[in-house]
Protein backbone atom coordinates (compact mmCIF):
# COMPACT_ATOMS: atom_id res chain seq x y z
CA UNK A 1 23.65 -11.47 10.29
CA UNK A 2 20.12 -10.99 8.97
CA UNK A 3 17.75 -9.55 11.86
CA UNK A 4 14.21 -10.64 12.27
CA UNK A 5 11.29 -8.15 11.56
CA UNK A 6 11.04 -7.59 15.29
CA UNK A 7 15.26 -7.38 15.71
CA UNK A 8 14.81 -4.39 12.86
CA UNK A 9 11.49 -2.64 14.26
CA UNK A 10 12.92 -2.51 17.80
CA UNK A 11 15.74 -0.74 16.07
CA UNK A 12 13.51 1.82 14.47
CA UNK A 13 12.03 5.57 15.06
CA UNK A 14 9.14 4.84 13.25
CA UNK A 15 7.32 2.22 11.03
CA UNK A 16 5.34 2.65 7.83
CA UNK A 17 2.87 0.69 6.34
CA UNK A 18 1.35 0.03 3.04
CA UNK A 19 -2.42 -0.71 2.91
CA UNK A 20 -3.60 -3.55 0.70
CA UNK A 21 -1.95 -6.52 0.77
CA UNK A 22 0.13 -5.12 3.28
CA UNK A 23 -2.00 -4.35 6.25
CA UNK A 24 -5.32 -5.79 4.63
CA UNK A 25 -5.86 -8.76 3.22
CA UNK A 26 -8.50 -6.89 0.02
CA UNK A 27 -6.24 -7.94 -3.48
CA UNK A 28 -8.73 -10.52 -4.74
CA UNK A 29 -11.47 -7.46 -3.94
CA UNK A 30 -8.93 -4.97 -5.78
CA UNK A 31 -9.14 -7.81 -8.61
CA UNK A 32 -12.70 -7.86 -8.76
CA UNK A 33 -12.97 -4.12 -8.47
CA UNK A 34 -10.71 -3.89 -11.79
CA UNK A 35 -12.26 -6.39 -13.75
CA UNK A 36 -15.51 -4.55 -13.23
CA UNK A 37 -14.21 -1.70 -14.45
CA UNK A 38 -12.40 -3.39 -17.55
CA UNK A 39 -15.36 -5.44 -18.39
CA UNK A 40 -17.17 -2.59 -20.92
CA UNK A 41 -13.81 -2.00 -22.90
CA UNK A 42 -13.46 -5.86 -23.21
CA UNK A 43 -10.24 -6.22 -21.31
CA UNK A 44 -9.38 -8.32 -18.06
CA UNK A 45 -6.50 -8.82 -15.51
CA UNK A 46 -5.70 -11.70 -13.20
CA UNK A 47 -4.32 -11.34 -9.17
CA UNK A 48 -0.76 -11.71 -10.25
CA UNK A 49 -0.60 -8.99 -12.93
CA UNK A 50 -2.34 -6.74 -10.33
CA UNK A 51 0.64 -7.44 -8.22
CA UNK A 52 3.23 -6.68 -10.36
CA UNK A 53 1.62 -3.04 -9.80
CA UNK A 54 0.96 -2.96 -6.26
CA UNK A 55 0.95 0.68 -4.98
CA UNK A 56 1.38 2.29 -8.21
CA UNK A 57 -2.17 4.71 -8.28
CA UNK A 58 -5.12 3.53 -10.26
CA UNK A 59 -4.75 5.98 -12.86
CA UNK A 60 -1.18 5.60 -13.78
CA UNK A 61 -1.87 1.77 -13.83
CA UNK A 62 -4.31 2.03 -16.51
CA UNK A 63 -1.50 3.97 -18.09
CA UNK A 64 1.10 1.22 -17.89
CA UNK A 65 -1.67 -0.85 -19.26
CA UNK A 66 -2.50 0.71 -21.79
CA UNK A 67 1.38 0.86 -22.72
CA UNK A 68 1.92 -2.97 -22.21
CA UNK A 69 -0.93 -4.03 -23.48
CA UNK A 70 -1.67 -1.68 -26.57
CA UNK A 71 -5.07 -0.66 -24.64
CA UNK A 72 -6.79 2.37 -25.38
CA UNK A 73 -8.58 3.04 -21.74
CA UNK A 74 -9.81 6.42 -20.76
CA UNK A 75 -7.68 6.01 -17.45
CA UNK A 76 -9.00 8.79 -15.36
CA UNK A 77 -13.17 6.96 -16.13
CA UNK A 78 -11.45 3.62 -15.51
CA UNK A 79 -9.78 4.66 -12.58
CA UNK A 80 -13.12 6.13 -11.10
CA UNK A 81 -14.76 3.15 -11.78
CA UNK A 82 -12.05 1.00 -10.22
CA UNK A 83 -12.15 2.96 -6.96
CA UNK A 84 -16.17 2.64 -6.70
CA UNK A 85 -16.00 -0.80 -7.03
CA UNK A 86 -13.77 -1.24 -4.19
CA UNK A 87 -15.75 0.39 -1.85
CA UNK A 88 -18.84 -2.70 -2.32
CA UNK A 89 -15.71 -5.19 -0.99
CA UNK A 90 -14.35 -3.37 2.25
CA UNK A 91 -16.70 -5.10 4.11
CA UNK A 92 -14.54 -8.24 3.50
CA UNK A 93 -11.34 -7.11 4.11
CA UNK A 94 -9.34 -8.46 7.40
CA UNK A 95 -6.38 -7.45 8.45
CA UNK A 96 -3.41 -9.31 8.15
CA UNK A 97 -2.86 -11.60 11.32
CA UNK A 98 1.35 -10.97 11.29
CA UNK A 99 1.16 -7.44 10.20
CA UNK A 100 -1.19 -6.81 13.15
CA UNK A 101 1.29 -8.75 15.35
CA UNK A 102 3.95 -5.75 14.97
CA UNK A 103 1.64 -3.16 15.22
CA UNK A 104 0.46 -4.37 18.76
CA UNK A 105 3.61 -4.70 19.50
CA UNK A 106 4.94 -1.52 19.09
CA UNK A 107 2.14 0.81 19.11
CA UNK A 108 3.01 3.32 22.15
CA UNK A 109 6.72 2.90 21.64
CA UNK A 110 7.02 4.37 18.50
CA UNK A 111 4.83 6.53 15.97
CA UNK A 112 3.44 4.64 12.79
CA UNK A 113 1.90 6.03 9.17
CA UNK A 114 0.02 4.58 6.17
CA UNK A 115 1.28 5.29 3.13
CA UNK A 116 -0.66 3.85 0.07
CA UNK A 117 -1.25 4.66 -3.14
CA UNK A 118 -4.77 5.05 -2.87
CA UNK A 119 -7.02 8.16 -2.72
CA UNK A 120 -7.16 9.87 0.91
CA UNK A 121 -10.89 9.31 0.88
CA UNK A 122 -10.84 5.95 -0.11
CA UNK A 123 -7.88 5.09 2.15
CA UNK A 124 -9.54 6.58 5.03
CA UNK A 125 -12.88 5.06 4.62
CA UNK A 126 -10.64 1.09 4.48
CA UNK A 127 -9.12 2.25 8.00
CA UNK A 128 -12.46 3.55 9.44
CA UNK A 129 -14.50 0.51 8.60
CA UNK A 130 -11.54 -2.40 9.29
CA UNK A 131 -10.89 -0.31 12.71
CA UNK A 132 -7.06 0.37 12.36
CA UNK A 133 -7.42 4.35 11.71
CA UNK A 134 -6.59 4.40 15.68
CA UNK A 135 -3.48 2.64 15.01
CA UNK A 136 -1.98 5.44 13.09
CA UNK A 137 -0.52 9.08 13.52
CA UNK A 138 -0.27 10.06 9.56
CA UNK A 139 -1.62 8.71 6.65
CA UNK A 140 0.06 9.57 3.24
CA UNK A 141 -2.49 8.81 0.48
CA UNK A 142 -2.18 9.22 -3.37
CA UNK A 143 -2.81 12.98 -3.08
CA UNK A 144 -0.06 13.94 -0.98
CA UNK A 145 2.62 14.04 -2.95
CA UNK A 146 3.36 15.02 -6.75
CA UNK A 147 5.11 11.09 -6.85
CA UNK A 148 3.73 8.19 -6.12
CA UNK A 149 5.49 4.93 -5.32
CA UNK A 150 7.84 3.46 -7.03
CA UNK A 151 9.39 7.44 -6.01
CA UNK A 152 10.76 7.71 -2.86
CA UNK A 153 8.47 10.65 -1.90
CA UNK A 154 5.73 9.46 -0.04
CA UNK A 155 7.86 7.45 2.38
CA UNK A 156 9.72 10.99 2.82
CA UNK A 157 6.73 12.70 3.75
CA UNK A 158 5.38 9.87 5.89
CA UNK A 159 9.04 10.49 7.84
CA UNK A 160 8.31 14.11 7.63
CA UNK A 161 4.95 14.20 9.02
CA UNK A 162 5.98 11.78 12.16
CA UNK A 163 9.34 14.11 12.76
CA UNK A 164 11.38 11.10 12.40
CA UNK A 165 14.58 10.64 10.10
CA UNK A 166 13.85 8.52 6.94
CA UNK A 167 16.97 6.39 7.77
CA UNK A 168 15.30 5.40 11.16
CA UNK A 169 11.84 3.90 9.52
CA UNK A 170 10.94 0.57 8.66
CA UNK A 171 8.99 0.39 5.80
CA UNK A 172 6.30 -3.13 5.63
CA UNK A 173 5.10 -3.88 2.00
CA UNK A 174 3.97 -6.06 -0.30
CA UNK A 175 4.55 -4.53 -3.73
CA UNK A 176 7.64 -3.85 -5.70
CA UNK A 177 6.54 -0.38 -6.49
CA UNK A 178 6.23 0.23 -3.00
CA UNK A 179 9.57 -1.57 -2.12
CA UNK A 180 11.19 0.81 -4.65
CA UNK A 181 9.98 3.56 -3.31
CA UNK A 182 11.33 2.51 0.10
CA UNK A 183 14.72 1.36 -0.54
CA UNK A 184 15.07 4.57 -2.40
CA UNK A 185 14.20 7.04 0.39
CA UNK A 186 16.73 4.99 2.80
CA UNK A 187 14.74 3.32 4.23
CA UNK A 188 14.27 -0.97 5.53
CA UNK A 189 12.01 -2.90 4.44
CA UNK A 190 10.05 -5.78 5.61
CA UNK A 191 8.25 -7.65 2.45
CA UNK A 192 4.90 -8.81 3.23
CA UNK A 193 4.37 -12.25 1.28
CA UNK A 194 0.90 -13.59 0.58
CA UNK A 195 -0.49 -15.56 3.59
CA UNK A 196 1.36 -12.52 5.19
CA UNK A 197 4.83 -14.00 5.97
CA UNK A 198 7.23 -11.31 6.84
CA UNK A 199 10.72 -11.37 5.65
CA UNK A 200 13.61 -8.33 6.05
CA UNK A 201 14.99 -7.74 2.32
């Protein structure tokens, strides 16, 4: 029998939590932010492509662009660019209403980590301004481990840092990178849907 989110989290050690699109409502921002950057080399993306790479890092993005698409981006300048232009939007980003739900609900029970793809600094700056940083014991940003998402590793170090088991988390995301990622450190997963409906996979 299928449990609920809440049946699963009251099961767990721990729960993790992606960023955007997971905890924060910001992908039409990341959108914007990308399109910005793309504009000078004449190239574009709509919200749907950008979710097929949810959680993957900006730079390696621009690398699996430039892949599918036959672009020639200098992915470290677009990257930078990308991640400037974000920083204009977080003052429009709210948190997702059913995402917050479970984190009120279990906050003081159990310990809970970010882990997004994202730069620290850039990560850090989304939970100072929203106000969830004092949700959270650990945050694993881009920088923190030699794999990103769709690898298991950042999950593992999320576990790590909270002195959990990776078998005991619950893992919330919206992207199939970062579902990957999950799945393959042993880990549950809730999927975060857009209009933030929750749904154990």
């Amino acid at each position: 029998m299928q449990h609920t989110p809440l049946e699963l989290c009251s099961k767990a050690d721990a729960l993790l939590f992606d960023l955007d699109g997971t905890l924060v409502d910001s992908m039409p921002a990341h959108t914007a932010a990308w399109n910005a950057a793309l504009a000078p080399f004449g190239c574009s993306i709509t919200e749907e492509l950008l979710q097929e790479y949810a959680g993957i890092p900006n730079e390696p993005t621009v690398e699996l662009w430039n892949a599918r698409f036959g672009w020639k981006l200098p992915a470290a300048e677009v990257a930078h660019a990308k991640e400037a232009g974000v920083l204009d939007h977080i003052p429009e980003f709210q948190p997702i209403a059913s995402v917050m739900e479970i984190v009120r609900e279990f906050h003081g029970r159990i310990p809970f980590a970010v882990v997004s793809g994202g730069s620290r600094a850039l990560v850090s700056r989304i939970l100072e301004e929203t106000g969830l940083a004092k949700w959270f014991q650990a945050v694993v940003a881009f920088e923190d481990t030699a794999r990103g998402k769709p690898h298991p590793d950042p999950f593992l170090e999320a576990a790590r840092r909270l002195g959990v088991s990776a078998t005991d988390c619950v893992v919330f995301e919206d992207g199939e990178a970062g579902i990957q990622g999950a799945r393959a450190a042993g880990m549950a997963v809730v999927r975060v849907a857009p209009g933030g409906k929750l749904a154990v996979i």
